[in-house]
Structure formats: structure tokens, C-alpha cells
Protein backbone atom coordinates (compact mmCIF):
# COMPACT_ATOMS: atom_id res chain seq x y z
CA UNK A 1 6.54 21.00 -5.79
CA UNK A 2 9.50 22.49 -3.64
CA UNK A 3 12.06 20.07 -3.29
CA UNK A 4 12.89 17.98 0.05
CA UNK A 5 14.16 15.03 1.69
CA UNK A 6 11.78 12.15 2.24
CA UNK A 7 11.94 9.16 4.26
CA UNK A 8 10.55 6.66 3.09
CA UNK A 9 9.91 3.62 5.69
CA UNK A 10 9.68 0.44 3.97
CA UNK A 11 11.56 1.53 1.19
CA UNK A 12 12.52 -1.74 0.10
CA UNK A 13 9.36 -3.62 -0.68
CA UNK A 14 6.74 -3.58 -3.29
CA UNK A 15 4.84 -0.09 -3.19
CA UNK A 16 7.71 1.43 -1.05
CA UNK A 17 10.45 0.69 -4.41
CA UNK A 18 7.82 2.26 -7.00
CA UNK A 19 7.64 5.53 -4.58
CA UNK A 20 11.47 6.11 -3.97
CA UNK A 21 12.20 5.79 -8.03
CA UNK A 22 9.22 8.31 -8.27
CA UNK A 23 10.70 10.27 -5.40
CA UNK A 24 14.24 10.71 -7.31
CA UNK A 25 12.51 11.36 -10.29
CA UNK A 26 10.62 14.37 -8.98
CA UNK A 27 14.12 15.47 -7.92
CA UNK A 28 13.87 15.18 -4.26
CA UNK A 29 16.45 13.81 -1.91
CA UNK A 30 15.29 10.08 -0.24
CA UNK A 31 16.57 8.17 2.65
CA UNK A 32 15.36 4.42 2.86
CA UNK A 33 14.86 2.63 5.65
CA UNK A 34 14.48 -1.32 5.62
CA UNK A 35 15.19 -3.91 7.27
CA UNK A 36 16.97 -5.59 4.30
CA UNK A 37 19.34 -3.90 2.31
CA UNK A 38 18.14 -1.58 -0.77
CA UNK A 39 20.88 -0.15 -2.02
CA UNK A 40 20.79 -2.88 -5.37
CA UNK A 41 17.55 -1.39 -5.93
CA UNK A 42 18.37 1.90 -7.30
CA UNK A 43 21.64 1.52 -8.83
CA UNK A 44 21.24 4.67 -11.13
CA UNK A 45 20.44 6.62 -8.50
CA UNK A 46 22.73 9.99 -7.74
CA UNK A 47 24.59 9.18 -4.46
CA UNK A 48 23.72 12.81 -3.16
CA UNK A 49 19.82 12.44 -3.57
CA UNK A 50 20.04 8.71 -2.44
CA UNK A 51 21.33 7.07 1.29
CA UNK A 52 19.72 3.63 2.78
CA UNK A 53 19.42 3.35 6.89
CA UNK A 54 19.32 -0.66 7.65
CA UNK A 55 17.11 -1.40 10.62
CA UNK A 56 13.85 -2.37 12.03
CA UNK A 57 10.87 -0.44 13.00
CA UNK A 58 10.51 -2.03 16.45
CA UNK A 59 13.90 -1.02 17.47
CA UNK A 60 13.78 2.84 18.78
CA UNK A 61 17.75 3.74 17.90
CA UNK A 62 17.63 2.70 14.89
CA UNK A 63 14.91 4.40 13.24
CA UNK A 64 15.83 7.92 15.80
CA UNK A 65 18.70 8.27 13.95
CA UNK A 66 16.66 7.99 10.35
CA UNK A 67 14.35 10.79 11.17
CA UNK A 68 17.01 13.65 11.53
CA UNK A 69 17.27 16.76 8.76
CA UNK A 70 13.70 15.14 6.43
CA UNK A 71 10.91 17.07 6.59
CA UNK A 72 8.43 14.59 5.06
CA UNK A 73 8.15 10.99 5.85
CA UNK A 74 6.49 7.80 4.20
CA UNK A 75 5.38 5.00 7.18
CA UNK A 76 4.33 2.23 4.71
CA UNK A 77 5.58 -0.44 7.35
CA UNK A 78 3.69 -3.43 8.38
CA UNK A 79 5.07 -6.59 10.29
CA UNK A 80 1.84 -8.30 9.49
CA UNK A 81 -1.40 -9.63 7.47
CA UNK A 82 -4.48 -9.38 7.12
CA UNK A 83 -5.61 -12.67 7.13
CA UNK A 84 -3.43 -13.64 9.53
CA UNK A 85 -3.05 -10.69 12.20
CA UNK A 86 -6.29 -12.04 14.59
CA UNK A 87 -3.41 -15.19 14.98
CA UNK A 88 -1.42 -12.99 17.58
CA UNK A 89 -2.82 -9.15 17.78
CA UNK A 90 -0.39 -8.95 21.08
CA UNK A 91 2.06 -8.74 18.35
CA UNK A 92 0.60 -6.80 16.23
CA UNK A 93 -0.05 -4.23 18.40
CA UNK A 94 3.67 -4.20 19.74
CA UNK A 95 4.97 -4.64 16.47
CA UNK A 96 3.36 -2.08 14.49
CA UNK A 97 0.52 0.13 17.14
CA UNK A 98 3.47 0.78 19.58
CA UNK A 99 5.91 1.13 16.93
CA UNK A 100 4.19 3.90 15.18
CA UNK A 101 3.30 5.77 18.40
CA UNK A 102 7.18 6.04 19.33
CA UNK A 103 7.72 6.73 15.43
CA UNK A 104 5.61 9.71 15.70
CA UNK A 105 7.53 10.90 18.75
CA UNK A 106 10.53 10.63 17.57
CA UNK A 107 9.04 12.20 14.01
CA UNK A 108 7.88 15.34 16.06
CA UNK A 109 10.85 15.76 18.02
CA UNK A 110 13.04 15.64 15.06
CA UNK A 111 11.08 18.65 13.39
CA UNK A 112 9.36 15.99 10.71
CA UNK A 113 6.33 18.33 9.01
CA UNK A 114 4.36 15.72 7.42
CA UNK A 115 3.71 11.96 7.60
CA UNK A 116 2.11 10.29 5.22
CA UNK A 117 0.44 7.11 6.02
CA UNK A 118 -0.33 4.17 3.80
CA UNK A 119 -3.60 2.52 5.67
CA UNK A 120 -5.64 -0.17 4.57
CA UNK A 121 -9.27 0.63 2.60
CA UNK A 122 -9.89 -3.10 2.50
CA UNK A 123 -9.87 -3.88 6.47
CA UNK A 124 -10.64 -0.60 7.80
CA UNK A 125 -14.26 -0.38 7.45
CA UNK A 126 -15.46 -4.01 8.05
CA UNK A 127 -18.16 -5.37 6.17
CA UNK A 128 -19.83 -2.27 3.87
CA UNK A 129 -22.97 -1.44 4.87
CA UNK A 130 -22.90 0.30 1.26
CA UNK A 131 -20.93 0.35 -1.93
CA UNK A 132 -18.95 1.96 -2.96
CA UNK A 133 -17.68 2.75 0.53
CA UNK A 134 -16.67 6.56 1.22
CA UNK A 135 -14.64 7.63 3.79
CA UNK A 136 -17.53 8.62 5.90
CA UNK A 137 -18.30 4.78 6.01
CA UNK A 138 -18.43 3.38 9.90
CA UNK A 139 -15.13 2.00 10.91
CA UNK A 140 -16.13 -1.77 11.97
CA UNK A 141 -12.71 -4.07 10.99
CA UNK A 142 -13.17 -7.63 11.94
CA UNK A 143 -9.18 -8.32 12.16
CA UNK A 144 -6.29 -6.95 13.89
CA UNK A 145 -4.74 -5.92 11.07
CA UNK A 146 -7.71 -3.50 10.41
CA UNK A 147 -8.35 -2.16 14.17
CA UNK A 148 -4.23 -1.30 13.94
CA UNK A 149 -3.99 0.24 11.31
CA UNK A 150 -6.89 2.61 12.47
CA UNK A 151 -5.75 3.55 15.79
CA UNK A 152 -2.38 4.67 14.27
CA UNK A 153 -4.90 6.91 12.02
CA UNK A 154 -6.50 8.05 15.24
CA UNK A 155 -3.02 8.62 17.14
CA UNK A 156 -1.87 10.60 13.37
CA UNK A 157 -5.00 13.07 14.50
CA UNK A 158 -3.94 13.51 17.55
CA UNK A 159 -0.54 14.05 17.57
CA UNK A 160 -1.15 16.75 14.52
CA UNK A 161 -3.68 18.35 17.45
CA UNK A 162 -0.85 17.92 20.38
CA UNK A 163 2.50 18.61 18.95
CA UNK A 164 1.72 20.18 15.15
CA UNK A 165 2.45 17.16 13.63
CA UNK A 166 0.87 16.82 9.91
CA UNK A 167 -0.34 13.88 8.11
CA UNK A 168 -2.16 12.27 5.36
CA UNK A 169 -3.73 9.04 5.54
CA UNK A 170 -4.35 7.03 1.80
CA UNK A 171 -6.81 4.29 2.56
CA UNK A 172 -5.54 1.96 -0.35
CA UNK A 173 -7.84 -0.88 -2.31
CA UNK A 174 -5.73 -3.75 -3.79
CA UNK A 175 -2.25 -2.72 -5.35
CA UNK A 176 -1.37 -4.43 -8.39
CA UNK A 177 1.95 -4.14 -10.54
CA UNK A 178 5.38 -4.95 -10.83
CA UNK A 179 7.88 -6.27 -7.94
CA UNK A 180 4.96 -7.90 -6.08
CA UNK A 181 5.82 -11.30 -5.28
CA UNK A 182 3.56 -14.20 -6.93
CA UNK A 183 4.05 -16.88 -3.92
CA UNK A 184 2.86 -14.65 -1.04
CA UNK A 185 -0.94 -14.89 0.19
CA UNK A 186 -1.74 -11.52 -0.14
CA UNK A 187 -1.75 -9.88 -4.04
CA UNK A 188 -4.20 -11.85 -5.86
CA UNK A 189 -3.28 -10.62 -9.33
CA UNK A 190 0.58 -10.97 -8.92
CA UNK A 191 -0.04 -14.17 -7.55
CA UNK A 192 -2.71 -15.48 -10.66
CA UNK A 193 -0.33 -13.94 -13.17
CA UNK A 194 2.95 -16.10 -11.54
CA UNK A 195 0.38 -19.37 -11.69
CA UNK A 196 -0.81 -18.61 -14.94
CA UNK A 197 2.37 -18.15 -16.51
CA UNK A 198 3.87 -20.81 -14.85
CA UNK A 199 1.21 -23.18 -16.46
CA UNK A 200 -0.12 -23.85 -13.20
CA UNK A 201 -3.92 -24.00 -12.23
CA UNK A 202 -5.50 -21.23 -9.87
CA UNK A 203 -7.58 -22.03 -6.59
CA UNK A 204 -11.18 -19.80 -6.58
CA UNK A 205 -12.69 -19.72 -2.94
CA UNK A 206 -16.23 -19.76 -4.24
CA UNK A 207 -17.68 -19.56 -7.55
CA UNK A 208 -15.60 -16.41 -8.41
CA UNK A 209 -18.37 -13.64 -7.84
CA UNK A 210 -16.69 -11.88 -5.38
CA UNK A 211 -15.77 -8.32 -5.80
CA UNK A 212 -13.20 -6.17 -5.53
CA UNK A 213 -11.11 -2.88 -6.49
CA UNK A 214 -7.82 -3.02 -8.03
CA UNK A 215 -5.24 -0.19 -8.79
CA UNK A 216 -2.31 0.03 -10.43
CA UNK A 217 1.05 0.35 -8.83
CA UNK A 218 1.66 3.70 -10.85
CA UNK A 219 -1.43 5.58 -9.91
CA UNK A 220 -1.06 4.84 -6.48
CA UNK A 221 2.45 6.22 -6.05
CA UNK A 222 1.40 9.45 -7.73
CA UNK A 223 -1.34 9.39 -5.12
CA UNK A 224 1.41 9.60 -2.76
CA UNK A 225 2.98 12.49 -4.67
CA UNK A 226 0.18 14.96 -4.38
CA UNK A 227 -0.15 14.36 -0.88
CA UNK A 228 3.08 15.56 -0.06
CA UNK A 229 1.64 19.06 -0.39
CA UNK A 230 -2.11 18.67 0.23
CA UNK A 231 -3.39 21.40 2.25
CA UNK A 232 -7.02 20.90 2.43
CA UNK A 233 -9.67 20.36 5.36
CA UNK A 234 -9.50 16.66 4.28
CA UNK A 235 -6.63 14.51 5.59
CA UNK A 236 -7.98 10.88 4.53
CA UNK A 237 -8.42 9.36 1.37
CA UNK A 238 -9.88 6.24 -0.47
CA UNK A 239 -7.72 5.39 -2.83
CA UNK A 240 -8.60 2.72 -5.36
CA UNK A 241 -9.75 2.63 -9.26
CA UNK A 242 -13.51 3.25 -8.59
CA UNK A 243 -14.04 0.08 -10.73
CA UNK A 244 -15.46 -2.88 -9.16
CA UNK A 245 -14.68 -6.08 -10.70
CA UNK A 246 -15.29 -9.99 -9.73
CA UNK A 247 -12.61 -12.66 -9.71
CA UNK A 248 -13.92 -14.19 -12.61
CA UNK A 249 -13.25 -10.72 -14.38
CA UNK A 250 -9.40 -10.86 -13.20
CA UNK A 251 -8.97 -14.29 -13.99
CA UNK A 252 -10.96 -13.80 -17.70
CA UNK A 253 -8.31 -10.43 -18.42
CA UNK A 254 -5.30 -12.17 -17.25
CA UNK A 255 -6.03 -14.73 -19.75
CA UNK A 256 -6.40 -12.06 -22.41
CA UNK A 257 -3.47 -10.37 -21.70
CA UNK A 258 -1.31 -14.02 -21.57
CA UNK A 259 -3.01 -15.30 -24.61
CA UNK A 260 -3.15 -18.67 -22.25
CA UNK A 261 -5.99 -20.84 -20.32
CA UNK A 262 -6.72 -21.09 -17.49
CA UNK A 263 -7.79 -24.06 -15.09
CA UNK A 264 -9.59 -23.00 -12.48
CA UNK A 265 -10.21 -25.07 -9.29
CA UNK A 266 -12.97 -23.96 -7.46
CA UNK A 267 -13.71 -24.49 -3.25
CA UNK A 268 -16.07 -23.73 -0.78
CA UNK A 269 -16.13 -20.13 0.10
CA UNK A 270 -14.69 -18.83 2.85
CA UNK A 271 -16.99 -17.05 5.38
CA UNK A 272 -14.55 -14.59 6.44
CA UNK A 273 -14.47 -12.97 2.49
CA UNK A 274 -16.94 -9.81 1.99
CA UNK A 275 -18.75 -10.43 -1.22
CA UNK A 276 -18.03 -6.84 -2.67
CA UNK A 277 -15.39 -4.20 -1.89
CA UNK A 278 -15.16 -1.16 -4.10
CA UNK A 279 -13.72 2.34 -2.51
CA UNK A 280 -15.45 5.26 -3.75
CA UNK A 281 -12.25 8.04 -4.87
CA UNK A 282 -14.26 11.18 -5.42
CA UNK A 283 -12.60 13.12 -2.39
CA UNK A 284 -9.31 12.19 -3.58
CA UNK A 285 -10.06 13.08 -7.09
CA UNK A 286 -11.58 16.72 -5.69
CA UNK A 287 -9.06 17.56 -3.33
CA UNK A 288 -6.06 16.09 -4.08
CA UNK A 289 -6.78 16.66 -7.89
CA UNK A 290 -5.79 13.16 -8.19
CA UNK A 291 -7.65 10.18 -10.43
CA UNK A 292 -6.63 6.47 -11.47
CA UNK A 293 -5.17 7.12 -15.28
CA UNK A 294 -3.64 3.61 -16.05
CA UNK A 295 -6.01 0.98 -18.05
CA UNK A 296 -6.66 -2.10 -16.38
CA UNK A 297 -5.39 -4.16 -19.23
CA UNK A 298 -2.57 -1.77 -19.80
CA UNK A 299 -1.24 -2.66 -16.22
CA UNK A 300 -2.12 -6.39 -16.38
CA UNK A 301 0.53 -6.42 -19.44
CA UNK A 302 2.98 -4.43 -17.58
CA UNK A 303 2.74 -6.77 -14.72
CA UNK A 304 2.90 -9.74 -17.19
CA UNK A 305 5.99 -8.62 -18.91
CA UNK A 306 7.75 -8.26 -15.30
CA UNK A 307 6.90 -11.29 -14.20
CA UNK A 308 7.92 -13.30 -17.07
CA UNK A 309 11.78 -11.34 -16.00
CA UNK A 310 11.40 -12.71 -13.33
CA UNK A 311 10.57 -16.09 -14.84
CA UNK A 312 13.49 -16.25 -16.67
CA UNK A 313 15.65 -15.26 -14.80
């Protein structure tokens, strides 16, 4: 892989962190831009390979100035939720539609040759008509957060058509690993893990049958990797373990891998939650040569041992 500099927006959070270090590692030369400050994040890093732009993706001059001399960029910026983007989808449009259509402007006009966006695989097909879903799947999403992040797919096609502008788009299942925080609403394992190991007892919506598709943080960043020079007919990709499991799974290997019990508190379902949703990988795996290599378990304890860090402190 020729060496470059990358932007990475959204370097600061949880997926965004795992790609930079990866970035570095591969030797390539990374600018962050967040809207909190990184630069504690990477304090090894070489100050020649490494430079942080503070500033927010709605703002135009700041992220302009971001763009110039990197020939590959990251957008794995969102300002909101799933489960809570139907609340105001005025706002997520302007927020994160608008913001990515004046991104990719300013991305062409700056001589950027690739973007790589990080999409959703969980929102952007609605309820599966089958499983596992492929990326041939009808688009349906029954949330903002879904319909968003496929018209900034859509607007990725076209501007590749319009001004030359390349792209991949990774369709990602649930993320698991270390950094993700355990009192958001979104990260069901991170957030288990925290309750688990904090001796505290974990809410089930429903009897704990529903299914879903969990990756590790480390597979998904090399994902990431290998798209930075994909040059096949395909330009979107499912990426997820290929490995459905229920809640009740989770829950059963977290208490394996804690060597703890776990109370579990169990409430009405929720009629908004698909009962399965499991990505099928096999384009990924043929033409980016990529595949999920980390165990489940394996990661679980990985996870664990960061969050009990974090724990103590």
C-alpha cells in the first residue's frame, strides 16, 4: 500500500481512534478532525505523520481548510442516533445530509481521490425481507438516521459520476471493542460489559431472542484499510461477522468471559426492534479480500480487560 495522508473525520471517537492508530501504523501520514481535542489520544505518535484540525462538520471554514494536500479521506461523522433521529430529521438532515454534500464539494475541489464512508448496515435496509441481508437487499429504513445515511451513499455515486470523485461505502453491523462508552444507548455489548462489571443488573426488551451481528473493533478497521485501494466494480460493502447471535447469547458469553452472573430484568418488547439482523460479508470477503479474523470470545475479553481500566481508574 503506497503511502499517503488521510483524513480522518471523527477521529476522536470510538471506531475513528482504532483507525488513526492503524493508520500510523501502516506508516501513513493522518490529520484528525474533531470537534474535541485528540491530540491526548496518540501521544506516541511521530509529530510529522500526526496533526489534529479542531472543528465541527456543520461549519464550512473549518473543515475547507482540513481537506487541503490528503488524498484519501475517512467521513465517519454523525451528529445523531438511530433511535432517536425520527425526533428531529430537520436536523438531521442539516446536520449531517447537507453537511456531507458541502463536504464532498469541498473534497473534490481540494483534489481529494477517495472517500471512504462508514454507513450504517443496521438502518439502511429496513426490516429484511431475508437473512442474511446482501447488499442487493431493498433499501426500506424506517428512521432518519437510516434514509440519511443513504442519500449521502446516493450523493457519493453521483458526485464520483459528476466530478471524478471516488468512494467506498462499508455498511457496518454492530461494532464492539475497546473505547466504546458503557453509559450511551447505542453499543449493547460495551454497555452489558460496564453493567456487568459494575455488579449491576441488565434490562432485556423482550425475552432475549432477538438477533443480531456483532464485529470486532479490529476487523472492522482493517476493513477500512483495504478499501483505501479497492479498485473493483463493487463500491459497497456489508461489513459484519456473518455470525448471527441472540441477546441471550451475548449476555450468556459476557458472563463467561467475567466469570460473574448476571441478573437479567426482562420488559415488554419494543415494536420498533427487528427480530433478526445478520449482514451477509461474502462481497467484501471476494473483493476486498477481506474476512472477520478475531474470535468472539477473544474480543469480549479484550473489551473486558479495557473496561475494567477504565473502572479503576
Amino acid at each position: 500500500m503506497s503511502k499517503t495522508r488521510c483524513l480522518v473525520i471523527g477521529g476522536a471517537g470510538f471506531i475513528g481512534s482504532h483507525l488513526v492508530e492503524a493508520l500510523l501504523m501502516e506508516g501513513h501520514r493522518v490529520r484528525v478532525f474533531d470537534r474535541i481535542d485528540p491530540s491526548g489520544l496518540y501521544s506516541e505518535a511521530s509529530p510529522d505523520a500526526l496533526e489534529y484540525v479542531q472543528g465541527d462538520f456543520t461549519a464550512p471554514d473549518d473543515l475547507k481548510g482540513a481537506l487541503a494536500n490528503c488524498a484519501t479521506c475517512f467521513h465517519l461523522a454523525s451528529t445523531t442516533l438511530p433511535k432517536t433521529s425520527n425526533d428531529d430529521p430537520v436536523f438531521d438532515v442539516q446536520s449531517n445530509l447537507v453537511a456531507s454534500l458541502r463536504f464532498l464539494e469541498q473534497a473534490s475541489q481540494a483534489g481529494v481521490k477517495r472517500v471512504i464512508f462508514l454507513s450504517s448496515g443496521g438502518t439502511v435496509y429496513g426490516p429484511p425481507h431475508y437473512v442474511p441481508i446482501d447488499e442487493e437487499h431493498p433499501t426500506d429504513p424506517t428512521n432518519s438516521y437510516g434514509i440519511v445515511k443513504l442519500a449521502i451513499e446516493k450523493y457519493l455515486a453521483l458526485f464520483r459520476l459528476t466530478k471524478g470523485l471516488d468512494y467506498t461505502v462499508l455498511r457496518l453491523s454492530n461494532p464492539f471493542g475497546e473505547r466504546q462508552a458503557i453509559t450511551g444507548t447505542q453499543g449493547a455489548i460495551a454497555v452489558f460489559m460496564g453493567k456487568v462489571l459494575r455488579g449491576e443488573p441488565i434490562e432485556i426488551w423482550g425475552d432475549g431472542s432477538v438477533v443480531r451481528d456483532y464485529i470486532y473493533i479490529r476487523d472492522v478497521i482493517e476493513a477500512m484499510l483495504l478499501s483505501m485501494t479497492h479498485a473493483g466494480p463493487h463500491r459497497i460493502f456489508n461489513i459484519g461477522s456473518g455470525r448471527p447471535r441472540s441477546l441471550s447469547e451475548v449476555i450468556d458469553a459476557i458472563e463467561q468471559v467475567t466469570n460473574r452472573s448476571v441478573e437479567r430484568r426482562y420488559f415488554k418488547a419494543r415494536t420498533f426492534d427487528v427480530p433478526k439482523s445478520v449482514l451477509a460479508i461474502e462481497r467484501a470477503k471476494a473483493s476486498l479480500g477481506w474476512s472477520p479474523r478475531t474470535d468472539f470470545l477473544e474480543g469480549l475479553a479484550r473489551t473486558r480487560d479495557w473496561i475494567e481500566g477504565q473502572l479503576r481508574g
